[in-house]
C-alpha atoms as a PDB file:
ATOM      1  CA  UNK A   1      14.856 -43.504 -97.464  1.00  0.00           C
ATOM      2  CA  UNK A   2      17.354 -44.900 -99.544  1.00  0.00           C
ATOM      3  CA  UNK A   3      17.696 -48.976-100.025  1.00  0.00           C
ATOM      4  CA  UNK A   4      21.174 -50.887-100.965  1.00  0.00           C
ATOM      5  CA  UNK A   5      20.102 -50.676-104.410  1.00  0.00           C
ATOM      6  CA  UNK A   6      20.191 -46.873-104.588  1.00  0.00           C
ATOM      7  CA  UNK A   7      23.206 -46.873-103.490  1.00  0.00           C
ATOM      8  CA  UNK A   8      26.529 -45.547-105.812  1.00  0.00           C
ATOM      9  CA  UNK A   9      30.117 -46.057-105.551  1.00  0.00           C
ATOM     10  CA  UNK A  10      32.369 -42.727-105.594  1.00  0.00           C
ATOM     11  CA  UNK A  11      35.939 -42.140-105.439  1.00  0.00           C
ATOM     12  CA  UNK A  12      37.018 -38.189-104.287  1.00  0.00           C
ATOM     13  CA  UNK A  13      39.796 -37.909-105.606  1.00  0.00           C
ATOM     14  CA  UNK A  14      41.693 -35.062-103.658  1.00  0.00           C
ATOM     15  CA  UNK A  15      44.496 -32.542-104.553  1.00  0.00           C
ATOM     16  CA  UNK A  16      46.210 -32.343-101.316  1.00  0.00           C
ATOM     17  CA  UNK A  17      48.826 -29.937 -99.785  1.00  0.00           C
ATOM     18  CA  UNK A  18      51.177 -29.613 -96.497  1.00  0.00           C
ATOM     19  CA  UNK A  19      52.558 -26.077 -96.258  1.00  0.00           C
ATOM     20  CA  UNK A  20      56.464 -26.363 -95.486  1.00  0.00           C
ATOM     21  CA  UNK A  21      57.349 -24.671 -92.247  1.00  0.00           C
ATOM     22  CA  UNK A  22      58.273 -21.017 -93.094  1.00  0.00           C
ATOM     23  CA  UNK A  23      61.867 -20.155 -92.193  1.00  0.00           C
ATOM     24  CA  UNK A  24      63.056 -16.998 -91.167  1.00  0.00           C
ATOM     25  CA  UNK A  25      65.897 -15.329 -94.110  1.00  0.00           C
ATOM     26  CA  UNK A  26      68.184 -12.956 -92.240  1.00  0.00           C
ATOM     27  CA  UNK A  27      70.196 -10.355 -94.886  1.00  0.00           C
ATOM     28  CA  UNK A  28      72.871  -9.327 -92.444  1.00  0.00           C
ATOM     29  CA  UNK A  29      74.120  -6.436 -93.060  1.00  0.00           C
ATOM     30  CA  UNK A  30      74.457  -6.995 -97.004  1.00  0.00           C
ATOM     31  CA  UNK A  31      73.971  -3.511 -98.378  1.00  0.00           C
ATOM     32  CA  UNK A  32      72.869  -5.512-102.059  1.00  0.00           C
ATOM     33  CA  UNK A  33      70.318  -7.147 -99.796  1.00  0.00           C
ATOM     34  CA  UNK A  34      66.277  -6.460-101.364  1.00  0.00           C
ATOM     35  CA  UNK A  35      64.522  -5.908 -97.813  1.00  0.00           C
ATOM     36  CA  UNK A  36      61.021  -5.107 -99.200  1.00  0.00           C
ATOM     37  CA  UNK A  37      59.415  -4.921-102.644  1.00  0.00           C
ATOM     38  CA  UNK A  38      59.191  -1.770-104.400  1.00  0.00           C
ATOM     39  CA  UNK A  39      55.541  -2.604-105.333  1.00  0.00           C
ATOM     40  CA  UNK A  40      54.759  -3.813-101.989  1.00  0.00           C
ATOM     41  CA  UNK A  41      53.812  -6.696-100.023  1.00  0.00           C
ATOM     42  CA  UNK A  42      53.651  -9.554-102.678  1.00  0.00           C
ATOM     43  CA  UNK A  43      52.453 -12.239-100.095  1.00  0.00           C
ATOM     44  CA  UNK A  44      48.795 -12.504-101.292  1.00  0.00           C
ATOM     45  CA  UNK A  45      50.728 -13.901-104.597  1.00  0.00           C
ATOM     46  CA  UNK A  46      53.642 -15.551-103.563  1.00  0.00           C
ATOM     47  CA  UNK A  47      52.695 -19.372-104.224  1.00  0.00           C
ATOM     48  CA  UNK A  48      53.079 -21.468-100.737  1.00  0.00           C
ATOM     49  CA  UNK A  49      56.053 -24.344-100.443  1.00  0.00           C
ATOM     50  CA  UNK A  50      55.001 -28.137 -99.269  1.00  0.00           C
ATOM     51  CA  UNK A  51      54.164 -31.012-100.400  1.00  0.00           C
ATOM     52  CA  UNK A  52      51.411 -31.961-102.983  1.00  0.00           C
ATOM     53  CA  UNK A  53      49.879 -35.098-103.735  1.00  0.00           C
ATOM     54  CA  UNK A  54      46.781 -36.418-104.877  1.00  0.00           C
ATOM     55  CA  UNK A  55      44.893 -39.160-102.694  1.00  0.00           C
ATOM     56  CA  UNK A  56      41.848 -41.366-103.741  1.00  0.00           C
ATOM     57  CA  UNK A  57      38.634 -41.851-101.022  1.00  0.00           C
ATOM     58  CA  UNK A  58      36.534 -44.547-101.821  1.00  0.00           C
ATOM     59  CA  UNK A  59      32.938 -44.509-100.755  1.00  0.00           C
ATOM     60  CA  UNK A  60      29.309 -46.107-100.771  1.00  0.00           C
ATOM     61  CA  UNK A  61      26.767 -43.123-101.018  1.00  0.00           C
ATOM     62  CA  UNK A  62      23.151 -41.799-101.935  1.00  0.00           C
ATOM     63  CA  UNK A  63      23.271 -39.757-105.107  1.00  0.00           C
ATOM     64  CA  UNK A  64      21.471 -37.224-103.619  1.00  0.00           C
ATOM     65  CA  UNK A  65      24.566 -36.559-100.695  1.00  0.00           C
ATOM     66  CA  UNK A  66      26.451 -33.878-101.574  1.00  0.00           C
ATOM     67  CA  UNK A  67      30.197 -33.851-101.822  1.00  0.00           C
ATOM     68  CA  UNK A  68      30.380 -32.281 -98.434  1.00  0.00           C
ATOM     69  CA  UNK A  69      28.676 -35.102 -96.900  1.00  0.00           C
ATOM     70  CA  UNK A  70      31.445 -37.653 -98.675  1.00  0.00           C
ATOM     71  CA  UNK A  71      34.010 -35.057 -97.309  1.00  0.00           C
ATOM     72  CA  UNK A  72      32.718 -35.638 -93.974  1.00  0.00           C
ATOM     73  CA  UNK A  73      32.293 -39.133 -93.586  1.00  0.00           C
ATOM     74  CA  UNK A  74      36.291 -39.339 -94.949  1.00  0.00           C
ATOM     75  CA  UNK A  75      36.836 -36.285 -92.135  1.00  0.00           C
ATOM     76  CA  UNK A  76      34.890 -38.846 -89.612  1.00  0.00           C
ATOM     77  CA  UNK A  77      35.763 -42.386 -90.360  1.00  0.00           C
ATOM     78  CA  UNK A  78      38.699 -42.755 -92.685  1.00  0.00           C
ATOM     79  CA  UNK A  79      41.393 -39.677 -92.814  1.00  0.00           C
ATOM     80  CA  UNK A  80      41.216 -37.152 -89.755  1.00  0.00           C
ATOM     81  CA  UNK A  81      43.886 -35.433 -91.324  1.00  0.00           C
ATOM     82  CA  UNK A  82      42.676 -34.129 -94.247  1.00  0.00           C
ATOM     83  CA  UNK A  83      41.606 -30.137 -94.462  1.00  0.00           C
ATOM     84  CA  UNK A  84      38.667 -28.086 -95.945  1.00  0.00           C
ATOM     85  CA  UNK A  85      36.102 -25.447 -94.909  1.00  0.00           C
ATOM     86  CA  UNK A  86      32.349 -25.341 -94.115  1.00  0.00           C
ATOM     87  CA  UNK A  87      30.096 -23.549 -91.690  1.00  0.00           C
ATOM     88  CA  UNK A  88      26.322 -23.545 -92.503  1.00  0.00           C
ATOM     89  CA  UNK A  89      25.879 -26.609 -94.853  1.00  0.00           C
ATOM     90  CA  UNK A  90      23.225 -25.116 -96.819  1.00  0.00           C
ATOM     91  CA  UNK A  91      25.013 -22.754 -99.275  1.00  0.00           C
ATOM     92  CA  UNK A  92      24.032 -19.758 -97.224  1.00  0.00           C
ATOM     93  CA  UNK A  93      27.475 -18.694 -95.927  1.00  0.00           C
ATOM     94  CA  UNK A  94      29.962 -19.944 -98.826  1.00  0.00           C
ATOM     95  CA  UNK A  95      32.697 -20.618 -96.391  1.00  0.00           C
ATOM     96  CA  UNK A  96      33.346 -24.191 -98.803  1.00  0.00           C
ATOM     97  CA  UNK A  97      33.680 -23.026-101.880  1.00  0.00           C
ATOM     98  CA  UNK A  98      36.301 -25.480-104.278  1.00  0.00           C
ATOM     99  CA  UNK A  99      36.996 -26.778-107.450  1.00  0.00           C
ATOM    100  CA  UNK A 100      34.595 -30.090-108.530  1.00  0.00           C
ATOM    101  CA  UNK A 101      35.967 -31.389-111.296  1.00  0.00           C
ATOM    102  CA  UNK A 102      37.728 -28.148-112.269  1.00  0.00           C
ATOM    103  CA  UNK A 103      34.524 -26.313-111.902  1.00  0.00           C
ATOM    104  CA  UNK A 104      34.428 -23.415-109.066  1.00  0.00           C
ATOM    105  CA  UNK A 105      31.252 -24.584-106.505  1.00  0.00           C
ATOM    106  CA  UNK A 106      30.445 -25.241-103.082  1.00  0.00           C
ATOM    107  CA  UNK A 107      30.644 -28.112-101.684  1.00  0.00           C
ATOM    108  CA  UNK A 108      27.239 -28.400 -99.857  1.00  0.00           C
ATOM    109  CA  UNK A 109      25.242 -27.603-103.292  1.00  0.00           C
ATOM    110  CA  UNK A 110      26.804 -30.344-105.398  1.00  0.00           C
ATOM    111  CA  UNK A 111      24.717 -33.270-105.572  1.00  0.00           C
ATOM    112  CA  UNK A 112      27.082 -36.768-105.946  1.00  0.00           C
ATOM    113  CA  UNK A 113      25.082 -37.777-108.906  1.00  0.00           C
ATOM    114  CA  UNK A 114      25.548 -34.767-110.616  1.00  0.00           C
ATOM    115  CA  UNK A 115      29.344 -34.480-110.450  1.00  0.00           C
ATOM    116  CA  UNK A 116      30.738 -37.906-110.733  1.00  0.00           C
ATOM    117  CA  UNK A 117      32.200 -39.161-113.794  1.00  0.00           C
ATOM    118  CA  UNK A 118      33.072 -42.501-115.275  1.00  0.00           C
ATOM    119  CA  UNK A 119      34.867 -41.353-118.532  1.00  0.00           C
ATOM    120  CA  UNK A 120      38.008 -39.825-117.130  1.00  0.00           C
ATOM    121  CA  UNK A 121      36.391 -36.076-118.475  1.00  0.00           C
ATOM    122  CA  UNK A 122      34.150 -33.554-116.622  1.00  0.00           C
ATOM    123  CA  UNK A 123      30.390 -34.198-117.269  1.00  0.00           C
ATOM    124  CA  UNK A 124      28.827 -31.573-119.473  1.00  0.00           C
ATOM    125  CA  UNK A 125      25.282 -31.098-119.793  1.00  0.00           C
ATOM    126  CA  UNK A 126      22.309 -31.496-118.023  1.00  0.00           C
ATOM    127  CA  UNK A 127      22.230 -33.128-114.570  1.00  0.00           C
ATOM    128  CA  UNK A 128      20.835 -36.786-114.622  1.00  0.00           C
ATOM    129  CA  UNK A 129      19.010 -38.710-112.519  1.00  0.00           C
ATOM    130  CA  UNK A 130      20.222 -39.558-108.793  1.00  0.00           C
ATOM    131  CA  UNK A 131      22.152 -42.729-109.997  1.00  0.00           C
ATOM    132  CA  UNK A 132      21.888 -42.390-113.440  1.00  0.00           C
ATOM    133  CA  UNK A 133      25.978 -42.402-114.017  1.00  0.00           C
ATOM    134  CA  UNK A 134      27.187 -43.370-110.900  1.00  0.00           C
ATOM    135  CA  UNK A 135      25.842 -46.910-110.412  1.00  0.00           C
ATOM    136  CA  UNK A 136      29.245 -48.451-111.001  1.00  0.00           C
ATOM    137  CA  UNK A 137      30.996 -46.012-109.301  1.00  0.00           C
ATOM    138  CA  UNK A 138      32.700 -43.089-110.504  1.00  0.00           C
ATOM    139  CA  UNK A 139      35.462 -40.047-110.036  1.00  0.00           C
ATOM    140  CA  UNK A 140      34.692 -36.820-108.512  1.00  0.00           C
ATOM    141  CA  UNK A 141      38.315 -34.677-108.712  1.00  0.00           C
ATOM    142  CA  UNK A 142      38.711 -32.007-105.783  1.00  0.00           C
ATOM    143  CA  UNK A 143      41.041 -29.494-105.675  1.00  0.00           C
ATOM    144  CA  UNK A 144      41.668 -25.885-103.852  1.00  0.00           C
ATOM    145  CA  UNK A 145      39.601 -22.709-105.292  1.00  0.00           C
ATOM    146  CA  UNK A 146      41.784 -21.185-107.892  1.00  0.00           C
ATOM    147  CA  UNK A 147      42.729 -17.999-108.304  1.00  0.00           C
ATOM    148  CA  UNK A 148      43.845 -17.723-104.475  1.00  0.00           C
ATOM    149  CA  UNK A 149      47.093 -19.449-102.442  1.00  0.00           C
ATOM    150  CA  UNK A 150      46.473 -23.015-101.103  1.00  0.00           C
ATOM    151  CA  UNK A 151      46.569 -22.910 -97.160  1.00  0.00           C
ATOM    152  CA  UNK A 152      46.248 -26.364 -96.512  1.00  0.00           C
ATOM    153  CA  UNK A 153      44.365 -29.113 -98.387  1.00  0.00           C
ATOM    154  CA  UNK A 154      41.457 -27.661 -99.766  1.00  0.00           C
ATOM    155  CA  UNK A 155      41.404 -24.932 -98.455  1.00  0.00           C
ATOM    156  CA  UNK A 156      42.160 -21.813-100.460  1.00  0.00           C
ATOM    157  CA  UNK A 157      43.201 -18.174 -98.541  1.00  0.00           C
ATOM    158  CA  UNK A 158      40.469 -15.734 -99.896  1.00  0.00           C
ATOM    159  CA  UNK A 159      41.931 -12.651 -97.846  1.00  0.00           C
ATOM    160  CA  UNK A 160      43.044 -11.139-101.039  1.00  0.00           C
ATOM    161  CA  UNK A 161      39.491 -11.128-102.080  1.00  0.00           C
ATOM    162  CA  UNK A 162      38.070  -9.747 -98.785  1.00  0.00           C
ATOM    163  CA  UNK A 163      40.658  -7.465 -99.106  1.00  0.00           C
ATOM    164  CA  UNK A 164      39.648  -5.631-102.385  1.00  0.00           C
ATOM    165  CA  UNK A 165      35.995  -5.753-101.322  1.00  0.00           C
ATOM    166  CA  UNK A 166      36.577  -3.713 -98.257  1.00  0.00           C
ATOM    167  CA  UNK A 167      38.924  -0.797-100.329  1.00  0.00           C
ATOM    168  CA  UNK A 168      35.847  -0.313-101.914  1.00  0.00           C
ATOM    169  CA  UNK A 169      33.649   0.634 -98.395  1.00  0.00           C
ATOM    170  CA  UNK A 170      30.722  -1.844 -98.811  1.00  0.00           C
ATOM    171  CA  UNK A 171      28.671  -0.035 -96.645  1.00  0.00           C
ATOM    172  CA  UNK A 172      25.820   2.606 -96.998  1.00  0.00           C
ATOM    173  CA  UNK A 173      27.099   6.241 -96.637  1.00  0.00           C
ATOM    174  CA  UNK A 174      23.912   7.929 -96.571  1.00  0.00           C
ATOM    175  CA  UNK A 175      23.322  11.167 -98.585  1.00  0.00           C
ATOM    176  CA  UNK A 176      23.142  13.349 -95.021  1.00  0.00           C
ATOM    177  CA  UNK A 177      20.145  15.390 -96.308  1.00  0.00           C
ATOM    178  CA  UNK A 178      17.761  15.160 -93.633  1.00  0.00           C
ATOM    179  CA  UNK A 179      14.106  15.553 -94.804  1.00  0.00           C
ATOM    180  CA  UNK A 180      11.689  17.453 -92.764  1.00  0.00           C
ATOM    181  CA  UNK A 181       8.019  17.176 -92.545  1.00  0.00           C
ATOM    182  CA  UNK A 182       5.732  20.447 -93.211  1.00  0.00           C
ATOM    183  CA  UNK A 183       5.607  21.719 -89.665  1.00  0.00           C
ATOM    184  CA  UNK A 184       9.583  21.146 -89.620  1.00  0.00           C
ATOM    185  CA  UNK A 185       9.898  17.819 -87.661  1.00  0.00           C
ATOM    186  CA  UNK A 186      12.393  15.104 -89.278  1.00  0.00           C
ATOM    187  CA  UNK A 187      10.683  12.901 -91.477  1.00  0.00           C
ATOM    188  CA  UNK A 188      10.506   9.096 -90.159  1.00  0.00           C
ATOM    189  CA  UNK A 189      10.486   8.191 -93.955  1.00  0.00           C
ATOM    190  CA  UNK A 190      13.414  10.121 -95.276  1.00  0.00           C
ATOM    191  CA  UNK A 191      14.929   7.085 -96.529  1.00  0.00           C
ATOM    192  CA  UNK A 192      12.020   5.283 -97.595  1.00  0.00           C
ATOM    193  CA  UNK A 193      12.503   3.122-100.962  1.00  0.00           C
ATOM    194  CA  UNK A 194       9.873   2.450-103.770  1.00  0.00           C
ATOM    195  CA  UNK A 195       9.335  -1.263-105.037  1.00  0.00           C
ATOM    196  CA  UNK A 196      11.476  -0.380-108.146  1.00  0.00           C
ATOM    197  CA  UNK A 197      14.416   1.420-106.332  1.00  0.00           C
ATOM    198  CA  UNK A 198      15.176  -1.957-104.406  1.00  0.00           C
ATOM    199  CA  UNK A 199      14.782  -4.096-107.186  1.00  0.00           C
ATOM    200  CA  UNK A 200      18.079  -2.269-108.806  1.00  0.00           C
ATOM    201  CA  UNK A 201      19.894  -3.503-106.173  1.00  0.00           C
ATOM    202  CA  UNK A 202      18.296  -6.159-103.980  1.00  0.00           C
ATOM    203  CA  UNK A 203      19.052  -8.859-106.491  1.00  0.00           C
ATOM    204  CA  UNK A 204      23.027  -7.891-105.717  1.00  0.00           C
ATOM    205  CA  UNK A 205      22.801  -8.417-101.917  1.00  0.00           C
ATOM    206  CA  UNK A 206      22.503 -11.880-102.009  1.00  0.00           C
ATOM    207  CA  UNK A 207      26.311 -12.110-102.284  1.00  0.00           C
ATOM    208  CA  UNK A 208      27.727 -14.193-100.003  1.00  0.00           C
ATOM    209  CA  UNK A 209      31.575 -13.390-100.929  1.00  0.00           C
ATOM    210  CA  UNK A 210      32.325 -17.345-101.526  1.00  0.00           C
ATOM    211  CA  UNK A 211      34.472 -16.727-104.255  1.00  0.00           C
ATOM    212  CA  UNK A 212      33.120 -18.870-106.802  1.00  0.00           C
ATOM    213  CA  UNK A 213      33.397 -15.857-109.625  1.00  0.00           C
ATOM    214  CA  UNK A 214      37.071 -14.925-108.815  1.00  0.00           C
ATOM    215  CA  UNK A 215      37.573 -18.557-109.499  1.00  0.00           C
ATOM    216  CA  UNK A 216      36.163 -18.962-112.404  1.00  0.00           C
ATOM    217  CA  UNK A 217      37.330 -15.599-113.547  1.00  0.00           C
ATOM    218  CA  UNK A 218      40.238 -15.903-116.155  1.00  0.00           C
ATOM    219  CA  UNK A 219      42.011 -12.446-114.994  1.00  0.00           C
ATOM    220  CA  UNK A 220      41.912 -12.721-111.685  1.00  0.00           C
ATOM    221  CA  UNK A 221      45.088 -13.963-110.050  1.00  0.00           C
ATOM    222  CA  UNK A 222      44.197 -13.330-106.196  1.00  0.00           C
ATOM    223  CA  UNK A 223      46.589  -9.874-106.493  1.00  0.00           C
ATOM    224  CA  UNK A 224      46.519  -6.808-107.075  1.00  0.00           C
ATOM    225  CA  UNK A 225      46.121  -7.214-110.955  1.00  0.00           C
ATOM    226  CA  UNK A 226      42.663  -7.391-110.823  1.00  0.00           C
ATOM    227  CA  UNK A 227      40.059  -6.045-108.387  1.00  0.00           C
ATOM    228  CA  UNK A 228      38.039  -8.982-109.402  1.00  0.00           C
ATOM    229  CA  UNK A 229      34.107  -9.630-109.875  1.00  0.00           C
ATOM    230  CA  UNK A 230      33.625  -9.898-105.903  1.00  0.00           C
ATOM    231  CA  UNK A 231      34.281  -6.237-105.436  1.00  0.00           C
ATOM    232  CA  UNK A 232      33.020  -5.175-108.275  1.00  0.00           C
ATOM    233  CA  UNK A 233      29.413  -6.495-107.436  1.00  0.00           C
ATOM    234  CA  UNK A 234      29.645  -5.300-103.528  1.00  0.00           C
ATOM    235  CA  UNK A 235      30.503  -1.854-105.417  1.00  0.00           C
ATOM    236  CA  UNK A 236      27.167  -2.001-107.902  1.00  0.00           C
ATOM    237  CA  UNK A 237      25.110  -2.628-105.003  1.00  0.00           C
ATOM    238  CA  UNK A 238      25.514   0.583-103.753  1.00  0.00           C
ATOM    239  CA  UNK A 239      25.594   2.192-106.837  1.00  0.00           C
ATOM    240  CA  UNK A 240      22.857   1.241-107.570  1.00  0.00           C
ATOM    241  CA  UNK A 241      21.198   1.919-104.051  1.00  0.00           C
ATOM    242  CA  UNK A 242      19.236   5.619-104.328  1.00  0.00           C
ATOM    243  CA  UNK A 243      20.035   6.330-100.507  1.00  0.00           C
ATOM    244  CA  UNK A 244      24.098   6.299-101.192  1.00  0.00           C
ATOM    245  CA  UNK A 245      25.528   9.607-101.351  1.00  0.00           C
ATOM    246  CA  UNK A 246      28.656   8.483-102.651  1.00  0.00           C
ATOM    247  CA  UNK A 247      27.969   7.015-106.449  1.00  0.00           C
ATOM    248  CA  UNK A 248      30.631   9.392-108.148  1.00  0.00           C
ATOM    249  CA  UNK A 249      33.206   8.245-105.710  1.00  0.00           C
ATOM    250  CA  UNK A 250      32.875   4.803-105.861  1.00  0.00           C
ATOM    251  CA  UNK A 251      32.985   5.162-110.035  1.00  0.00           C
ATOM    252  CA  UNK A 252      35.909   7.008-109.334  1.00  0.00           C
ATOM    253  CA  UNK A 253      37.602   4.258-106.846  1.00  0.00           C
ATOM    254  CA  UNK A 254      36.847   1.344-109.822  1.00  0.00           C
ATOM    255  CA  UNK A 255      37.561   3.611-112.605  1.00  0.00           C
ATOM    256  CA  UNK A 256      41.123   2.117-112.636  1.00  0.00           C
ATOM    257  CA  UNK A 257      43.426   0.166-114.608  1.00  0.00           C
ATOM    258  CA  UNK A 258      42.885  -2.690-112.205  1.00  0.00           C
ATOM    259  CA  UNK A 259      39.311  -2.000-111.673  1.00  0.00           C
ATOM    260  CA  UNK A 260      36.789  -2.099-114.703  1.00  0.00           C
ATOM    261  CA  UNK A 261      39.822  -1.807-116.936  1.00  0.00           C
ATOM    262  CA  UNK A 262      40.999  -5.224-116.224  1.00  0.00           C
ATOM    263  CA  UNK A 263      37.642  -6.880-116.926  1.00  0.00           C
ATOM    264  CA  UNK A 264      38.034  -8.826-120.483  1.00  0.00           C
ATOM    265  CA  UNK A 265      33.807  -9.458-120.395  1.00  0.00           C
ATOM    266  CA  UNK A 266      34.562 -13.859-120.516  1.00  0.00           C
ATOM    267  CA  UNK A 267      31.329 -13.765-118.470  1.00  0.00           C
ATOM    268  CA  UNK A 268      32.766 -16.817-117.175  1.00  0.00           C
ATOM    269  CA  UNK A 269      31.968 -15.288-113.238  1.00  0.00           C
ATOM    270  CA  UNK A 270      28.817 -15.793-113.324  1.00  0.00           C
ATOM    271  CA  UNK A 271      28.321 -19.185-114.147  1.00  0.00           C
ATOM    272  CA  UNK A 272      28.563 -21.052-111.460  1.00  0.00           C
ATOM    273  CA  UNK A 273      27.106 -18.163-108.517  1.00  0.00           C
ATOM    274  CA  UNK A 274      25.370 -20.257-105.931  1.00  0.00           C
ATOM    275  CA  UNK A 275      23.013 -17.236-105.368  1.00  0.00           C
ATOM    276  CA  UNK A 276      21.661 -16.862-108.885  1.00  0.00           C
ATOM    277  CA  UNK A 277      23.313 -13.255-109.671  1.00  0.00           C
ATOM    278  CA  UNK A 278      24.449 -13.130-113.510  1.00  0.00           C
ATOM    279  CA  UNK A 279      27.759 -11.156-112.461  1.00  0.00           C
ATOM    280  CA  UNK A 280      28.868 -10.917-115.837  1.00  0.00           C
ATOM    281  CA  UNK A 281      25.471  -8.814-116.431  1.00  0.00           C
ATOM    282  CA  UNK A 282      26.323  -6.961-113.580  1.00  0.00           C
ATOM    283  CA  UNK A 283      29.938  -6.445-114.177  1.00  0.00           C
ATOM    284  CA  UNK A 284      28.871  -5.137-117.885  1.00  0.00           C
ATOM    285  CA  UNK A 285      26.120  -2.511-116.362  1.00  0.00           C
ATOM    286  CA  UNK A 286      28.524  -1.241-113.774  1.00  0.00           C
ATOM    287  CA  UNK A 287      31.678  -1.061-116.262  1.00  0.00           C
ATOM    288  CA  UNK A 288      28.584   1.250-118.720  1.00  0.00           C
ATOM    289  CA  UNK A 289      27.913   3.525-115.613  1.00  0.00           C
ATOM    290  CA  UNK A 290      32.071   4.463-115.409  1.00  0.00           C
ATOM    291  CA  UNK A 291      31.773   5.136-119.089  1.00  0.00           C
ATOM    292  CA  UNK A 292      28.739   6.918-118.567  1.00  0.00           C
ATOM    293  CA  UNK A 293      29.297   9.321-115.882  1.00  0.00           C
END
């Protein structure tokens, strides 16, 4: 357990936003009136209206809380009102994905010691020791996942995301070639994978869709400019699967000026995955198989 001494001053400093109340535009009968977009729905970019301000949380924690802990104990005992996302708490499900200190991270796998700052600048570096920087207290700077429209406080709308992923049918369409056994029954095993077939892919599973590389992705705006790295990966892993029938077709379906096109190969995605995948590996094999095929 942790003693007084241990103990570190933080301040979370919060970007905070109130969406204004949407009201309803009637055209009339104007005939010069634009009723829809001729490049469809541009909601998913269309940058909310409210109020934004930034607002300072003072608190007495162990460095080895996270920043969802802090967020919690504001939620709990000083600011009901203030708005973000979490489920598991363990950085299984990625539901609280944000920007620390203008990094792209969840919130319940950042340490306190190793994101507060006492120099006005994001630490770079390794990570110290639990109250190595932090003894006289310190900043950590929140703000809303970018790349995606602010719904309320820290929380970011990733629908744009889940979107793309699911145009690209993340789900195993198997090749439909059923294997029979020498005295014709179906073989139990037709689908049976050696040690070195699920390596090419099992890596690429572990995706938990937080968001963290669209964030940190330079090209992707949350649109329809870019697929984005998200989709991208939950399209290699089937690719890369050797019981999916349907590799040509999903080269085909990224094989796009907004698909592998679009990718400018920053590598900046896969800095920060909470899952260990180096998507900008991944991005860079996939993007060789289109040029491949």
């Amino acid at each position: 357990m942790s003693n007084e001494n241990d103990m570190v001053s933080v301040t979370l400093r919060v970007h905070r936003f109130t969406p204004r109340a949407e009201r309803e535009r009637r055209h009339g009968s104007n005939p010069f009136a634009r009723k829809s977009s001729p490049f469809g729905d541009s909601g998913a970019r269309r940058r909310p209206r409210g109020k934004q301000w930034t607002q300072d949380y003072t608190l007495t924690v162990r460095p080895e809380d996270t920043v969802l802990d802090c967020l919690l104990t504001v939620k709990r005992t000083l600011d009901p009102t203030l708005a973000f996302r979490y489920s598991c708490g363990h950085g299984m499900c990625g539901s609280d994905a944000v920007a620390i200190n203008g990094t792209p991270t969840l919130l319940c796998t950042a340490p306190v010691h190793a994101w507060i700052r006492n120099d006005g600048f994001r630490r770079t570096g390794e990570e110290g020791e639990p109250g190595e920087t932090a003894a006289d207290g310190g900043v950590i700077e929140l703000s809303p996942l970018p790349g995606f429209p602010v719904q309320r406080d820290l929380i970011a709308d990733i629908d744009p995301m889940l979107d793309q992923i699911r145009k690209l049918k993340p789900y195993l369409e198997a090749k439909g070639e059923l294997r029979t056994t020498a005295d014709g029954k179906v073989n139990v095993f037709e689908y049976l994978q050696s040690p070195a077939e699920l390596a090419k892919y099992e890596t690429l599973t572990n995706c938990i869709a937080c968001g963290v590389c669209e964030g940190s992705c330079p090209v992707f705006a949350g649109g329809d400019a870019f697929i984005g790295p998200a989709a991208l990966i939950a399209a290699s892993r089937f690719v890369n699967d050797s019981r999916d029938g349907r590799t040509m077709d999903r080269l085909d379906a990224i094989d796009t000026e907004d698909g592998v096109a679009a990718c400018q190969s920053v590598r900046a995605c896969g800095r920060q995955c909470p899952r260990g995948i180096d998507v900008g590996e991944e991005m860079w094999q996939i993007i060789a198989k289109v040029r491949e095929r």
